[in-house]
PDBML (XML) file of the C-alpha atoms, coordinates in Angstrom:
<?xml version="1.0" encoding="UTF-8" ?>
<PDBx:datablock datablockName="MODEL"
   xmlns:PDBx="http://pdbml.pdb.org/schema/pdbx-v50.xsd"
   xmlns:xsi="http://www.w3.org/2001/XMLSchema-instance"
   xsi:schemaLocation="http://pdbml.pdb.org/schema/pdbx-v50.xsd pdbx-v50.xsd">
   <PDBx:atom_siteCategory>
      <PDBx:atom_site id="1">
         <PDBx:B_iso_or_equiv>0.00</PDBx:B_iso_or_equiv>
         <PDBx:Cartn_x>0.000</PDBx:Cartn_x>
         <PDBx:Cartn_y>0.000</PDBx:Cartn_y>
         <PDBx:Cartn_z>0.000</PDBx:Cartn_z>
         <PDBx:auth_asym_id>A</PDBx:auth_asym_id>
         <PDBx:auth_atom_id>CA</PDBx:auth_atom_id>
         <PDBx:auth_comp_id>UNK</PDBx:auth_comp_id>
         <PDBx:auth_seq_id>1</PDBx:auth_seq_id>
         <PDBx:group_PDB>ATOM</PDBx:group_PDB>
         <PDBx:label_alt_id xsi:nil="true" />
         <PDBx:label_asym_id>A</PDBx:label_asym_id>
         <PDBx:label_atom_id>CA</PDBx:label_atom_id>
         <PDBx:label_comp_id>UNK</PDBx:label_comp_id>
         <PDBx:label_entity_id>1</PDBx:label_entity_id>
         <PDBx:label_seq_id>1</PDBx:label_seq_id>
         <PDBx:occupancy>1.00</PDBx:occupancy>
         <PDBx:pdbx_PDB_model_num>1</PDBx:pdbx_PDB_model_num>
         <PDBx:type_symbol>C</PDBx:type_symbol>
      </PDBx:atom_site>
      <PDBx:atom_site id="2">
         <PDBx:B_iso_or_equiv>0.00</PDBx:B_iso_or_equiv>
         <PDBx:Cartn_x>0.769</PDBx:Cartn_x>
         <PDBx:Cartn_y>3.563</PDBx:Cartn_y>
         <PDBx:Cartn_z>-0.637</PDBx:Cartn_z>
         <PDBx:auth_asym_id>A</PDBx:auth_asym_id>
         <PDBx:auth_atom_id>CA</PDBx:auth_atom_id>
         <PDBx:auth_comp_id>UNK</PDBx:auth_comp_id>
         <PDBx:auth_seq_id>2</PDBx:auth_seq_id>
         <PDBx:group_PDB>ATOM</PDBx:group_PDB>
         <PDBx:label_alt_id xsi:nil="true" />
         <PDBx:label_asym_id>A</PDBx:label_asym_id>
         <PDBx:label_atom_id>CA</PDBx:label_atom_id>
         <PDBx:label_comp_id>UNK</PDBx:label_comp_id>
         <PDBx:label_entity_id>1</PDBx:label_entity_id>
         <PDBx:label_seq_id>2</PDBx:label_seq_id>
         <PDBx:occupancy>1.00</PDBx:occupancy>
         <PDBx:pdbx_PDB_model_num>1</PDBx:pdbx_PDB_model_num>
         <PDBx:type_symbol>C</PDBx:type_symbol>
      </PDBx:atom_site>
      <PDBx:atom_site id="3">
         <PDBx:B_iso_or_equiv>0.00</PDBx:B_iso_or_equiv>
         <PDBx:Cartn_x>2.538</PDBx:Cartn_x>
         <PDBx:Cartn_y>5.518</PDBx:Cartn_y>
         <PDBx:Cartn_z>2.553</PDBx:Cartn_z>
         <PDBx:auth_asym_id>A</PDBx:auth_asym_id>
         <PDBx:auth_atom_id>CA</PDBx:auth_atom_id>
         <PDBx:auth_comp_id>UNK</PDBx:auth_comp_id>
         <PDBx:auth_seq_id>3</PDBx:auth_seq_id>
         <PDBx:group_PDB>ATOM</PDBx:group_PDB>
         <PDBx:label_alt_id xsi:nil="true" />
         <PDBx:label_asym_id>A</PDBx:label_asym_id>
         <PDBx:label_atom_id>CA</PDBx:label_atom_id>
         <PDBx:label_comp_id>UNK</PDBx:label_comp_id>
         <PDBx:label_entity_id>1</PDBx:label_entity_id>
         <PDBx:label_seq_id>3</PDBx:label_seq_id>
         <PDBx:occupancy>1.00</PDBx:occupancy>
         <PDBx:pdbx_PDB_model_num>1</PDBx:pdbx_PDB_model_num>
         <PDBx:type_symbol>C</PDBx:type_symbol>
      </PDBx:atom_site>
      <PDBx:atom_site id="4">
         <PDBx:B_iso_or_equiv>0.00</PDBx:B_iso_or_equiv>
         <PDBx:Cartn_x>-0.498</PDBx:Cartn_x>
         <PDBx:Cartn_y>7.467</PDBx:Cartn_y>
         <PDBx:Cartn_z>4.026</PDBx:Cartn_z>
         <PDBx:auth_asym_id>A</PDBx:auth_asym_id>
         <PDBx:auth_atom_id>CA</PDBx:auth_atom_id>
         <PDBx:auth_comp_id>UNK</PDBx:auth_comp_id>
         <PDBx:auth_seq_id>4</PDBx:auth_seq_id>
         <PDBx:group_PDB>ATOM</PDBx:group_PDB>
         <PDBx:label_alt_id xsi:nil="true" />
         <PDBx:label_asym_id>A</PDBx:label_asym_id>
         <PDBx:label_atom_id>CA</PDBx:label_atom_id>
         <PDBx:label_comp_id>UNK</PDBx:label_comp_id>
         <PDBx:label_entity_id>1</PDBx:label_entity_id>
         <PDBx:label_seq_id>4</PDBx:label_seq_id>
         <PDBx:occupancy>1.00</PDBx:occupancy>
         <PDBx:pdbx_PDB_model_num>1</PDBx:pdbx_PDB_model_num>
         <PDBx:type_symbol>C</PDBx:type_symbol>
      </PDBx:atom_site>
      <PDBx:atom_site id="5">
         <PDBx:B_iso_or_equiv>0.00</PDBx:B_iso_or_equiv>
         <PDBx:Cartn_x>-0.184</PDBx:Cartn_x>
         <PDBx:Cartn_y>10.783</PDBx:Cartn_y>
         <PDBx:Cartn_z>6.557</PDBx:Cartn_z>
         <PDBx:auth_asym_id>A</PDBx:auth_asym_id>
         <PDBx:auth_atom_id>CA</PDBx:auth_atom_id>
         <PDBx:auth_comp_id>UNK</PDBx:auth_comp_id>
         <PDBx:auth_seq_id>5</PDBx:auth_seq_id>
         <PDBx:group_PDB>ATOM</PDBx:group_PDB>
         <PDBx:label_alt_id xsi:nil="true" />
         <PDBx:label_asym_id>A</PDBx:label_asym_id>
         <PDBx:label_atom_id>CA</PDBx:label_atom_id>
         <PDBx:label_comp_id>UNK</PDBx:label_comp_id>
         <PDBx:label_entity_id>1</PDBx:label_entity_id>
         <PDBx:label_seq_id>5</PDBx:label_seq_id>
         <PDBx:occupancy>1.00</PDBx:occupancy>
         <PDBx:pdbx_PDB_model_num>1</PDBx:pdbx_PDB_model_num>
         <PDBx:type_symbol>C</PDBx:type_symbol>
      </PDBx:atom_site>
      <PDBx:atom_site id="6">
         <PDBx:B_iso_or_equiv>0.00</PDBx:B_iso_or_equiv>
         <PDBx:Cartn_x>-1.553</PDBx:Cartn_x>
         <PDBx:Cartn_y>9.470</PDBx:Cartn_y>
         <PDBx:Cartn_z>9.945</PDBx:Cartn_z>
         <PDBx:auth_asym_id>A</PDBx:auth_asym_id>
         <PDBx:auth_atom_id>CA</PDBx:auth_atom_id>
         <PDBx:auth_comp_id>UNK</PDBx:auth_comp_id>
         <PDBx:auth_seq_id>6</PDBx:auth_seq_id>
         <PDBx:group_PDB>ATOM</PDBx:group_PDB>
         <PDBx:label_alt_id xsi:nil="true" />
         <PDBx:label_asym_id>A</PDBx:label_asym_id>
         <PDBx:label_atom_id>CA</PDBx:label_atom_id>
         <PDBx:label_comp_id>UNK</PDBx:label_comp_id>
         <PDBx:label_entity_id>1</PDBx:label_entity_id>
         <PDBx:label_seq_id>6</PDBx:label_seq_id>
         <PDBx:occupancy>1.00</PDBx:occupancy>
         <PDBx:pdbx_PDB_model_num>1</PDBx:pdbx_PDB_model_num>
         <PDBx:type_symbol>C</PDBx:type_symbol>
      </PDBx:atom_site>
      <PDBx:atom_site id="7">
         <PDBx:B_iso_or_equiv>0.00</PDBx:B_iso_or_equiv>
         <PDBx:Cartn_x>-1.387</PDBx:Cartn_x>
         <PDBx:Cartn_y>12.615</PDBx:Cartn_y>
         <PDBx:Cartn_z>11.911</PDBx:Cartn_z>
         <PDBx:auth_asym_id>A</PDBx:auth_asym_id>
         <PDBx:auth_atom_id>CA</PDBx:auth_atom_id>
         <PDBx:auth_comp_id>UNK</PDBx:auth_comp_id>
         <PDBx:auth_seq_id>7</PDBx:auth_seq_id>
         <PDBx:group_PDB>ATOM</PDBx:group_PDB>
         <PDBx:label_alt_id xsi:nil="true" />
         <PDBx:label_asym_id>A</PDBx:label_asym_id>
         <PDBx:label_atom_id>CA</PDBx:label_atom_id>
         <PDBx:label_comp_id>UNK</PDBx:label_comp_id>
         <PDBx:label_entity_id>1</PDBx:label_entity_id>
         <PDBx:label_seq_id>7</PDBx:label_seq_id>
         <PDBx:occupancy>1.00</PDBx:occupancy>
         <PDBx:pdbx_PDB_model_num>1</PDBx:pdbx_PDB_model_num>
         <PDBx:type_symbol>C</PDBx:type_symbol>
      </PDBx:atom_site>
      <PDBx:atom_site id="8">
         <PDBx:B_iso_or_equiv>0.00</PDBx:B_iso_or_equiv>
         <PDBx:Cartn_x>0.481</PDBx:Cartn_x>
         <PDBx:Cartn_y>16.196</PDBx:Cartn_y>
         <PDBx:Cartn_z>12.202</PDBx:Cartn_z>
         <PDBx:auth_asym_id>A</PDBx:auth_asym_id>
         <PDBx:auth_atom_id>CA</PDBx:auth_atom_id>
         <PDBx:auth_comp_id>UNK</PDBx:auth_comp_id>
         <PDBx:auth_seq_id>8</PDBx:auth_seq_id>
         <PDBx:group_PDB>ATOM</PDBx:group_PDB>
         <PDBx:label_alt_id xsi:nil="true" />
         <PDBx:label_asym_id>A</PDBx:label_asym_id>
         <PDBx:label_atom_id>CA</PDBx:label_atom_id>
         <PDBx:label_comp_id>UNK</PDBx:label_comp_id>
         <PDBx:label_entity_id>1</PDBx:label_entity_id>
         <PDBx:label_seq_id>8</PDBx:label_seq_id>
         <PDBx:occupancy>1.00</PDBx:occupancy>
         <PDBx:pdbx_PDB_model_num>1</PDBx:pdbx_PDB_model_num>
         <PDBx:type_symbol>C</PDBx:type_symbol>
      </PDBx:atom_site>
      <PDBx:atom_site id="9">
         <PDBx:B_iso_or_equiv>0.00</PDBx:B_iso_or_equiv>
         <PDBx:Cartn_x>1.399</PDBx:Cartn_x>
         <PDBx:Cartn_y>18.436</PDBx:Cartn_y>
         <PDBx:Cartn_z>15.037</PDBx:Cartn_z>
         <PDBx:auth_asym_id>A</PDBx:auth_asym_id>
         <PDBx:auth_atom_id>CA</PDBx:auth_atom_id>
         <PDBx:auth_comp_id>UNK</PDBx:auth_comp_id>
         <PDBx:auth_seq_id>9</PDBx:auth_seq_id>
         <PDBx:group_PDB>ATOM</PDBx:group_PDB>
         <PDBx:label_alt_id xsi:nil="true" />
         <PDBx:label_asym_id>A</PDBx:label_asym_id>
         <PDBx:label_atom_id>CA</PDBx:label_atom_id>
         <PDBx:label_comp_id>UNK</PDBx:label_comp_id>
         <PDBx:label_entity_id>1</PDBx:label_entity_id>
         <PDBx:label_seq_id>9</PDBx:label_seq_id>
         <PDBx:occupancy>1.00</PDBx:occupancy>
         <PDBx:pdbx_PDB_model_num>1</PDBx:pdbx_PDB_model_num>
         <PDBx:type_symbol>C</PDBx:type_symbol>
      </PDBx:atom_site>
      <PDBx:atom_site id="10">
         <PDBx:B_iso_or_equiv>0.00</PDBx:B_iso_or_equiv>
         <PDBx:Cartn_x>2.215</PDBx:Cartn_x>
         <PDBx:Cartn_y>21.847</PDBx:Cartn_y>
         <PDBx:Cartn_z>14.041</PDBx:Cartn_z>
         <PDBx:auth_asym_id>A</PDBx:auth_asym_id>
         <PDBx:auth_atom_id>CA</PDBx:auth_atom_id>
         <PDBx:auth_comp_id>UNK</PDBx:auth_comp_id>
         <PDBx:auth_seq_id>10</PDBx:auth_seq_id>
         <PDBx:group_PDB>ATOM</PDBx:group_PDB>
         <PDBx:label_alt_id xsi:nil="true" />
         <PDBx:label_asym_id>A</PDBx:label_asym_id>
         <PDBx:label_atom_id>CA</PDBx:label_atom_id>
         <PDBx:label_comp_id>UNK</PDBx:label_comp_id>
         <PDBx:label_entity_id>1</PDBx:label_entity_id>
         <PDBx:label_seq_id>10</PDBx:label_seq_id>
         <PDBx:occupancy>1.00</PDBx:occupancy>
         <PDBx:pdbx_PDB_model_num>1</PDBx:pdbx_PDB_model_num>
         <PDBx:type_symbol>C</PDBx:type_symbol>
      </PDBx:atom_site>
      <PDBx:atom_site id="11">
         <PDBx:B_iso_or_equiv>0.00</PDBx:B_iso_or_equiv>
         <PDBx:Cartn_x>4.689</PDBx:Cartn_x>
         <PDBx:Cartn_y>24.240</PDBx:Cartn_y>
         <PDBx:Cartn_z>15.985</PDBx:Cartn_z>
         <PDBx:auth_asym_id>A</PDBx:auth_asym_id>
         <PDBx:auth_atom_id>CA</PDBx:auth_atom_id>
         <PDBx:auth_comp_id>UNK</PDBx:auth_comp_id>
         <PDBx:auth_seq_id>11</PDBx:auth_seq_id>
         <PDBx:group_PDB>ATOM</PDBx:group_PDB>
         <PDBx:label_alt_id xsi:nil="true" />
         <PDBx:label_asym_id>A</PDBx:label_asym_id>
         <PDBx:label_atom_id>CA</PDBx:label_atom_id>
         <PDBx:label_comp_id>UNK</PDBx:label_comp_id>
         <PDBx:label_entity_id>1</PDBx:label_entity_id>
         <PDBx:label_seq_id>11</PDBx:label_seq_id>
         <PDBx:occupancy>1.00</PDBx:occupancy>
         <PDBx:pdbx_PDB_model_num>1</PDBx:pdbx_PDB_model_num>
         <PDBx:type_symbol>C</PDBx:type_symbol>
      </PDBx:atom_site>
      <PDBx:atom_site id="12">
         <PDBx:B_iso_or_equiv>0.00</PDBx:B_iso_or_equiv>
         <PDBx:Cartn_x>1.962</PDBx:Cartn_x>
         <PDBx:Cartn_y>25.660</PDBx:Cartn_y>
         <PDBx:Cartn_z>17.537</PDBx:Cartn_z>
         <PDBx:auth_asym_id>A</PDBx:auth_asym_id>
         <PDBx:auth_atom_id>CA</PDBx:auth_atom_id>
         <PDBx:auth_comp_id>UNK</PDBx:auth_comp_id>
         <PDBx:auth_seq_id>12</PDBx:auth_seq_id>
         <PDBx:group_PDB>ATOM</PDBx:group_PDB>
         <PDBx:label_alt_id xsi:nil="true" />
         <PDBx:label_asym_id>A</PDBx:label_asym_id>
         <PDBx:label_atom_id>CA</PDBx:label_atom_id>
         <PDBx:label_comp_id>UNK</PDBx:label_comp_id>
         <PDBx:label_entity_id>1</PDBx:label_entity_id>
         <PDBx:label_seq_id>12</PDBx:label_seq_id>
         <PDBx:occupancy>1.00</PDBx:occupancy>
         <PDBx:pdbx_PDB_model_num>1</PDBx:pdbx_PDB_model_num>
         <PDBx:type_symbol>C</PDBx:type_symbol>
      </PDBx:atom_site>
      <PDBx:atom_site id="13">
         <PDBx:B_iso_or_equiv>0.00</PDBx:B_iso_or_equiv>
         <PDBx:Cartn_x>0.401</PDBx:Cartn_x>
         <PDBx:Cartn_y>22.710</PDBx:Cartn_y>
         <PDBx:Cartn_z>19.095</PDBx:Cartn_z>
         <PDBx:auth_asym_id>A</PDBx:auth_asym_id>
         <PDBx:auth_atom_id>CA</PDBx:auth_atom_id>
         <PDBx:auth_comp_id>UNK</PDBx:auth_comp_id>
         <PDBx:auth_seq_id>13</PDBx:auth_seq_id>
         <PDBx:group_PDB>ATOM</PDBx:group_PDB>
         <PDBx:label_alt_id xsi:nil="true" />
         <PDBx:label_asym_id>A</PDBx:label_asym_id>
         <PDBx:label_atom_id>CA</PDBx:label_atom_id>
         <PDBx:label_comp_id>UNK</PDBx:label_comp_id>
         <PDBx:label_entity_id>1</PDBx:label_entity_id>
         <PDBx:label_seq_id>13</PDBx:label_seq_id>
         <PDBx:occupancy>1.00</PDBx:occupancy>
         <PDBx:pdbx_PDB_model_num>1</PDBx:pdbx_PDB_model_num>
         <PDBx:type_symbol>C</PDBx:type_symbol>
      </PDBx:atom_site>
      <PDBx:atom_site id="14">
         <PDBx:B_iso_or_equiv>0.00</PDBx:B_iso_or_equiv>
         <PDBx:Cartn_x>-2.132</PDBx:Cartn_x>
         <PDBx:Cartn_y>22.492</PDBx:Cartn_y>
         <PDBx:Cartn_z>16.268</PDBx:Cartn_z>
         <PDBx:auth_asym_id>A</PDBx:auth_asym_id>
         <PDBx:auth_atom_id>CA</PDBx:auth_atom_id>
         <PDBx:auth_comp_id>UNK</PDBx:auth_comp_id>
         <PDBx:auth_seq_id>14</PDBx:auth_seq_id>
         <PDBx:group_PDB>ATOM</PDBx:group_PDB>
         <PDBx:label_alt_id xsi:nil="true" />
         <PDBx:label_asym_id>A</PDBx:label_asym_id>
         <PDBx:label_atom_id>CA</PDBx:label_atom_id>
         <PDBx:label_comp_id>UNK</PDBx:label_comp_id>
         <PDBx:label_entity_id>1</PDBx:label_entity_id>
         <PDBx:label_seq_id>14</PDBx:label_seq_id>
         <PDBx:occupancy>1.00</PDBx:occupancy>
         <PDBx:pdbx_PDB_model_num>1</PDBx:pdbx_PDB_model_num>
         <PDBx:type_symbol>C</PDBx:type_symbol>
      </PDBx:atom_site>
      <PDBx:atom_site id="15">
         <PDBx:B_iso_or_equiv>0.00</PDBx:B_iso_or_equiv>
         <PDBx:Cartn_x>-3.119</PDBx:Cartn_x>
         <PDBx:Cartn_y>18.703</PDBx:Cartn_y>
         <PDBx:Cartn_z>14.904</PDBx:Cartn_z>
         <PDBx:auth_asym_id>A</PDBx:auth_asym_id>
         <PDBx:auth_atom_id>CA</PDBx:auth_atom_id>
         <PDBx:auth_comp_id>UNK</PDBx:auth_comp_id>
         <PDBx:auth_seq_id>15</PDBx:auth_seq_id>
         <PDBx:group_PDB>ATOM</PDBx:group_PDB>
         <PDBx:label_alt_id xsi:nil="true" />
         <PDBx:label_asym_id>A</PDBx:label_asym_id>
         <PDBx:label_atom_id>CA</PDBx:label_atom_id>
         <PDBx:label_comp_id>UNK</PDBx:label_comp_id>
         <PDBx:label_entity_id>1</PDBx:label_entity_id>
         <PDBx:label_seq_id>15</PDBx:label_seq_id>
         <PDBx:occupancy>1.00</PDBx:occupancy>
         <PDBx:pdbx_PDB_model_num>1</PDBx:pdbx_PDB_model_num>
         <PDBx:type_symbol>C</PDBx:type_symbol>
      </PDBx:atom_site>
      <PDBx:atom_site id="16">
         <PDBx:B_iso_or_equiv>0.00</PDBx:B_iso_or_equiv>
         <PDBx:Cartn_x>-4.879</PDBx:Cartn_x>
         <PDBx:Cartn_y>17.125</PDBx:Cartn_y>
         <PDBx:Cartn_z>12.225</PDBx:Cartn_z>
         <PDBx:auth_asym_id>A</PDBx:auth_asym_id>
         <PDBx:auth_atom_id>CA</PDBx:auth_atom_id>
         <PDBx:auth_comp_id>UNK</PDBx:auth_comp_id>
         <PDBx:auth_seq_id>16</PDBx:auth_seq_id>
         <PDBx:group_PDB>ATOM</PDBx:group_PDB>
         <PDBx:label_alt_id xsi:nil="true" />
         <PDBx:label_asym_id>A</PDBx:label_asym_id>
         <PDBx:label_atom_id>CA</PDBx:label_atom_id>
         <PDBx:label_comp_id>UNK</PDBx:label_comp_id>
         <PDBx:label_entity_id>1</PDBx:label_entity_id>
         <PDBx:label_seq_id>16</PDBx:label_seq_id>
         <PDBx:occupancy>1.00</PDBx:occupancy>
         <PDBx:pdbx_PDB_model_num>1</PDBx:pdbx_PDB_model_num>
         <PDBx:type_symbol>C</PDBx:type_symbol>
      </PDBx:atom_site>
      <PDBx:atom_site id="17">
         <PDBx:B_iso_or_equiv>0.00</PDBx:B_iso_or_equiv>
         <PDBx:Cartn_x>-5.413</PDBx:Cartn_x>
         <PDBx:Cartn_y>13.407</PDBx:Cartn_y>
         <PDBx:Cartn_z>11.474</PDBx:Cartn_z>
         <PDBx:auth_asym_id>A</PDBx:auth_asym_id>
         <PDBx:auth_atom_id>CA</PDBx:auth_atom_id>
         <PDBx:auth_comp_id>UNK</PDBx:auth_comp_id>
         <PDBx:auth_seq_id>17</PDBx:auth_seq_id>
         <PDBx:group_PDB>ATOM</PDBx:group_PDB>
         <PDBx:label_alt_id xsi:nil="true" />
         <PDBx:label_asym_id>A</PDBx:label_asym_id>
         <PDBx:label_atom_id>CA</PDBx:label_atom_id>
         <PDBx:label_comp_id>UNK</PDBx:label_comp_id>
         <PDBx:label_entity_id>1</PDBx:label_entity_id>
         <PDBx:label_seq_id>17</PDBx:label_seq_id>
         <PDBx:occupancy>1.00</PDBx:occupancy>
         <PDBx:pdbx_PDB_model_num>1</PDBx:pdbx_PDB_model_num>
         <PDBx:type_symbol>C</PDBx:type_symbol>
      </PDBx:atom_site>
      <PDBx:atom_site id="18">
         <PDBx:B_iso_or_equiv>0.00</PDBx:B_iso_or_equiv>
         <PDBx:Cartn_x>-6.428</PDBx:Cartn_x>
         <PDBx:Cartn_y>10.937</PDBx:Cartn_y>
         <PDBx:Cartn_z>9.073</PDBx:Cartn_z>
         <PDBx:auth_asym_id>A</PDBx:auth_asym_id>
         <PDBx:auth_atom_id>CA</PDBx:auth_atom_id>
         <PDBx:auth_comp_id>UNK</PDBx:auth_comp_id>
         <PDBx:auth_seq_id>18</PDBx:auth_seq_id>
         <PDBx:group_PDB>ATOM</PDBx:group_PDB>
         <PDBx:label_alt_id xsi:nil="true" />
         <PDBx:label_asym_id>A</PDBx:label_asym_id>
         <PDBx:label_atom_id>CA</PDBx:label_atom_id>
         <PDBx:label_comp_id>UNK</PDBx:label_comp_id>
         <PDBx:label_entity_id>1</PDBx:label_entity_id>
         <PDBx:label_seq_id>18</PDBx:label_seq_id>
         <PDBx:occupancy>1.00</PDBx:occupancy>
         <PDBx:pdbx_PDB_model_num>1</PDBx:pdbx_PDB_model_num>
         <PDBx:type_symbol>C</PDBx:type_symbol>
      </PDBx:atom_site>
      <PDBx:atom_site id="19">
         <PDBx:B_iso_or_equiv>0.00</PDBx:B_iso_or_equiv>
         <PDBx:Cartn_x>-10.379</PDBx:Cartn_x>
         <PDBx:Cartn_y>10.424</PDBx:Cartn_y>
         <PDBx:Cartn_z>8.626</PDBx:Cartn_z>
         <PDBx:auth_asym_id>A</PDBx:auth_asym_id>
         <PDBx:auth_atom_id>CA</PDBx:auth_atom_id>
         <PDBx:auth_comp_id>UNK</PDBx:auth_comp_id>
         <PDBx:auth_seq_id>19</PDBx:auth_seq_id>
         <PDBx:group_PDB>ATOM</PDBx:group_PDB>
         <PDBx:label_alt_id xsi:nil="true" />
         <PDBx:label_asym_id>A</PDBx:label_asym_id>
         <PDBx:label_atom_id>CA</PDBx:label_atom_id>
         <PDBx:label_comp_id>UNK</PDBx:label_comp_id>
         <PDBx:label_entity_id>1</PDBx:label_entity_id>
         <PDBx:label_seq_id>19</PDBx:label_seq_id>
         <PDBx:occupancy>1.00</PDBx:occupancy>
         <PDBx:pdbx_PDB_model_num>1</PDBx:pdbx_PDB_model_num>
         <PDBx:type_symbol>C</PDBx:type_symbol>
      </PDBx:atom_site>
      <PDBx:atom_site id="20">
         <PDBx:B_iso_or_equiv>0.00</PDBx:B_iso_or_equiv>
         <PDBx:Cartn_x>-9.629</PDBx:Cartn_x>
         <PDBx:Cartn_y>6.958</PDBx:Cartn_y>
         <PDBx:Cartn_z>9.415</PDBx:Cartn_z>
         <PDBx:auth_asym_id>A</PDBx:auth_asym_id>
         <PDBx:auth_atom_id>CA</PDBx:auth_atom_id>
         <PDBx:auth_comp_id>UNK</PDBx:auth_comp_id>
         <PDBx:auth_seq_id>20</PDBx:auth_seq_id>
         <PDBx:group_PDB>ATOM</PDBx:group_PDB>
         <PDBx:label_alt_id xsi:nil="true" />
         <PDBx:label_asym_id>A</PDBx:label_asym_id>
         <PDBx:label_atom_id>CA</PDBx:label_atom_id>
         <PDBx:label_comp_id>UNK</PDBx:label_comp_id>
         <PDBx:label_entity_id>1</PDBx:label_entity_id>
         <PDBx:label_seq_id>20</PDBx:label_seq_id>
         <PDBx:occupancy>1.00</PDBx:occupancy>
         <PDBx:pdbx_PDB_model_num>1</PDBx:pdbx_PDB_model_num>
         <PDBx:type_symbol>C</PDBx:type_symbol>
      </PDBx:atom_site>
      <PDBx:atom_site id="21">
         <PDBx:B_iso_or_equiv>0.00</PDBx:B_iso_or_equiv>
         <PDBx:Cartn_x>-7.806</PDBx:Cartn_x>
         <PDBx:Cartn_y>7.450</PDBx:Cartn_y>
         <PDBx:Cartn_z>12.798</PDBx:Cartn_z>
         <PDBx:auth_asym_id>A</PDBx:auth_asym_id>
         <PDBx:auth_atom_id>CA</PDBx:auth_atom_id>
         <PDBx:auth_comp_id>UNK</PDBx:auth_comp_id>
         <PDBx:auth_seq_id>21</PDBx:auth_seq_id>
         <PDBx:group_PDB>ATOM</PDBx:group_PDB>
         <PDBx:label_alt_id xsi:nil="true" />
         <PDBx:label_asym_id>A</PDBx:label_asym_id>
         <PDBx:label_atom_id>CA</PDBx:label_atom_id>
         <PDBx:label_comp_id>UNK</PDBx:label_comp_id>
         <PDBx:label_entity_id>1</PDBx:label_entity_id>
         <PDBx:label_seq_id>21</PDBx:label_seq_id>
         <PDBx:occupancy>1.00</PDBx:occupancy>
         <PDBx:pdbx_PDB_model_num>1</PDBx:pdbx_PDB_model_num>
         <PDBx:type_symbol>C</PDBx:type_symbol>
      </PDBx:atom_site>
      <PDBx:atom_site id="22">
         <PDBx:B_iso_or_equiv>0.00</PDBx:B_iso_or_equiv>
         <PDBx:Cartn_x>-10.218</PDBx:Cartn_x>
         <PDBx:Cartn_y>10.181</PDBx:Cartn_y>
         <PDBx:Cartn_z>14.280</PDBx:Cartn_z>
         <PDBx:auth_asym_id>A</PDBx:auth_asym_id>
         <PDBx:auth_atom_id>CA</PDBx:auth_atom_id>
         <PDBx:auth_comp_id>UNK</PDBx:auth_comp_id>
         <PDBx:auth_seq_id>22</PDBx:auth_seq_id>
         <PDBx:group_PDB>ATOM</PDBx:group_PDB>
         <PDBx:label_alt_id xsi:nil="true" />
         <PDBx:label_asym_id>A</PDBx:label_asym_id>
         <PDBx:label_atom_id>CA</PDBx:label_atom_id>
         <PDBx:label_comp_id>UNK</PDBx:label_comp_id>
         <PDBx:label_entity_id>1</PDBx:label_entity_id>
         <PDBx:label_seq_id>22</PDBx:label_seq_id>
         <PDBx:occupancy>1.00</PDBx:occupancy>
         <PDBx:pdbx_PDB_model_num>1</PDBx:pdbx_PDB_model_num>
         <PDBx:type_symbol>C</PDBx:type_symbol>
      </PDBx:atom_site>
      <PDBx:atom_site id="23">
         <PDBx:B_iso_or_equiv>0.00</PDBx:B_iso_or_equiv>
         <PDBx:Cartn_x>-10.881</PDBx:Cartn_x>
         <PDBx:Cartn_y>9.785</PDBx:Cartn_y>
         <PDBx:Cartn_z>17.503</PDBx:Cartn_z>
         <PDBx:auth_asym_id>A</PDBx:auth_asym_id>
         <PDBx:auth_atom_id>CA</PDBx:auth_atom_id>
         <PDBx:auth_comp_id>UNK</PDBx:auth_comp_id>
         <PDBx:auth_seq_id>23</PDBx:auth_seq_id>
         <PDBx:group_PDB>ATOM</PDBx:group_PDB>
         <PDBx:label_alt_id xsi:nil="true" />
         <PDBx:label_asym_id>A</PDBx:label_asym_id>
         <PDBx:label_atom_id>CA</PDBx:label_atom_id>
         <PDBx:label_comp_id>UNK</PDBx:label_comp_id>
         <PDBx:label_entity_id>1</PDBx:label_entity_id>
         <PDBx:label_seq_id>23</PDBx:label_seq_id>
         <PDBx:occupancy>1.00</PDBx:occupancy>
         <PDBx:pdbx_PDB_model_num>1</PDBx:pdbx_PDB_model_num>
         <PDBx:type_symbol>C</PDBx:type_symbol>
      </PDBx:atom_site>
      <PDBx:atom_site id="24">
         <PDBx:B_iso_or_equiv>0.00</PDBx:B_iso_or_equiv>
         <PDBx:Cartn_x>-8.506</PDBx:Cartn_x>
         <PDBx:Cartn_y>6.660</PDBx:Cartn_y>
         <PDBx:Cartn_z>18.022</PDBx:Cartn_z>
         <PDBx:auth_asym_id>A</PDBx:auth_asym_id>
         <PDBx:auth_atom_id>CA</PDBx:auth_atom_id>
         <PDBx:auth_comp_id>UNK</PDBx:auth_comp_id>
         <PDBx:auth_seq_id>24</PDBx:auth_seq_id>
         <PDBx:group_PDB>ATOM</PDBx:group_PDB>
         <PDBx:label_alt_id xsi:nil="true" />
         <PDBx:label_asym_id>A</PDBx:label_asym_id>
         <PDBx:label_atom_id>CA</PDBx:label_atom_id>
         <PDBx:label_comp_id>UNK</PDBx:label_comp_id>
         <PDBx:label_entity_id>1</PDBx:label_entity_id>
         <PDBx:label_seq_id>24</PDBx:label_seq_id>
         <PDBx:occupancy>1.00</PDBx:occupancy>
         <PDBx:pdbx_PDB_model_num>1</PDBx:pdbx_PDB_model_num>
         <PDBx:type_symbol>C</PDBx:type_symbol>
      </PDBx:atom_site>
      <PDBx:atom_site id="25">
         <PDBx:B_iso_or_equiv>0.00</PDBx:B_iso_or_equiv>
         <PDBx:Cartn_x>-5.312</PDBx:Cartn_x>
         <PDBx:Cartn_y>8.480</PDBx:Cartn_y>
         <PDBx:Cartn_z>17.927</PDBx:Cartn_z>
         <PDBx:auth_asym_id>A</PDBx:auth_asym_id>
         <PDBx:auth_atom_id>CA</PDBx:auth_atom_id>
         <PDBx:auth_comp_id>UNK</PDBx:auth_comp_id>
         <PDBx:auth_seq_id>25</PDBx:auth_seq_id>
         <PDBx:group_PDB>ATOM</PDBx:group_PDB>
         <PDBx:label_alt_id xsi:nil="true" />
         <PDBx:label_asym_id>A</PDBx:label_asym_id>
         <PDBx:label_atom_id>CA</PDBx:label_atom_id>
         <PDBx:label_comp_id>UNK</PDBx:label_comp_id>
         <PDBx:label_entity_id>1</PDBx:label_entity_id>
         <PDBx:label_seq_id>25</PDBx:label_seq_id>
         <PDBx:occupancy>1.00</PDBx:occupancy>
         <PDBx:pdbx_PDB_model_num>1</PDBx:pdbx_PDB_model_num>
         <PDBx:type_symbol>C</PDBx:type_symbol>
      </PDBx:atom_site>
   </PDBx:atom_siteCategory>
</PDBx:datablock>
């Protein structure tokens, strides 16, 4: 499978995750 982004933490503290890891991670 293709490498996929599972989360990010900006320098500010923001985050963002993968639709499928929502909630889980």
């Amino acid at each position: 499978k293709q490498r996929e982004l599972v989360a990010t933490v900006f320098t500010g503290g923001a985050t963002t995750y993968a639709d499928s890891v929502k909630g889980r991670f």
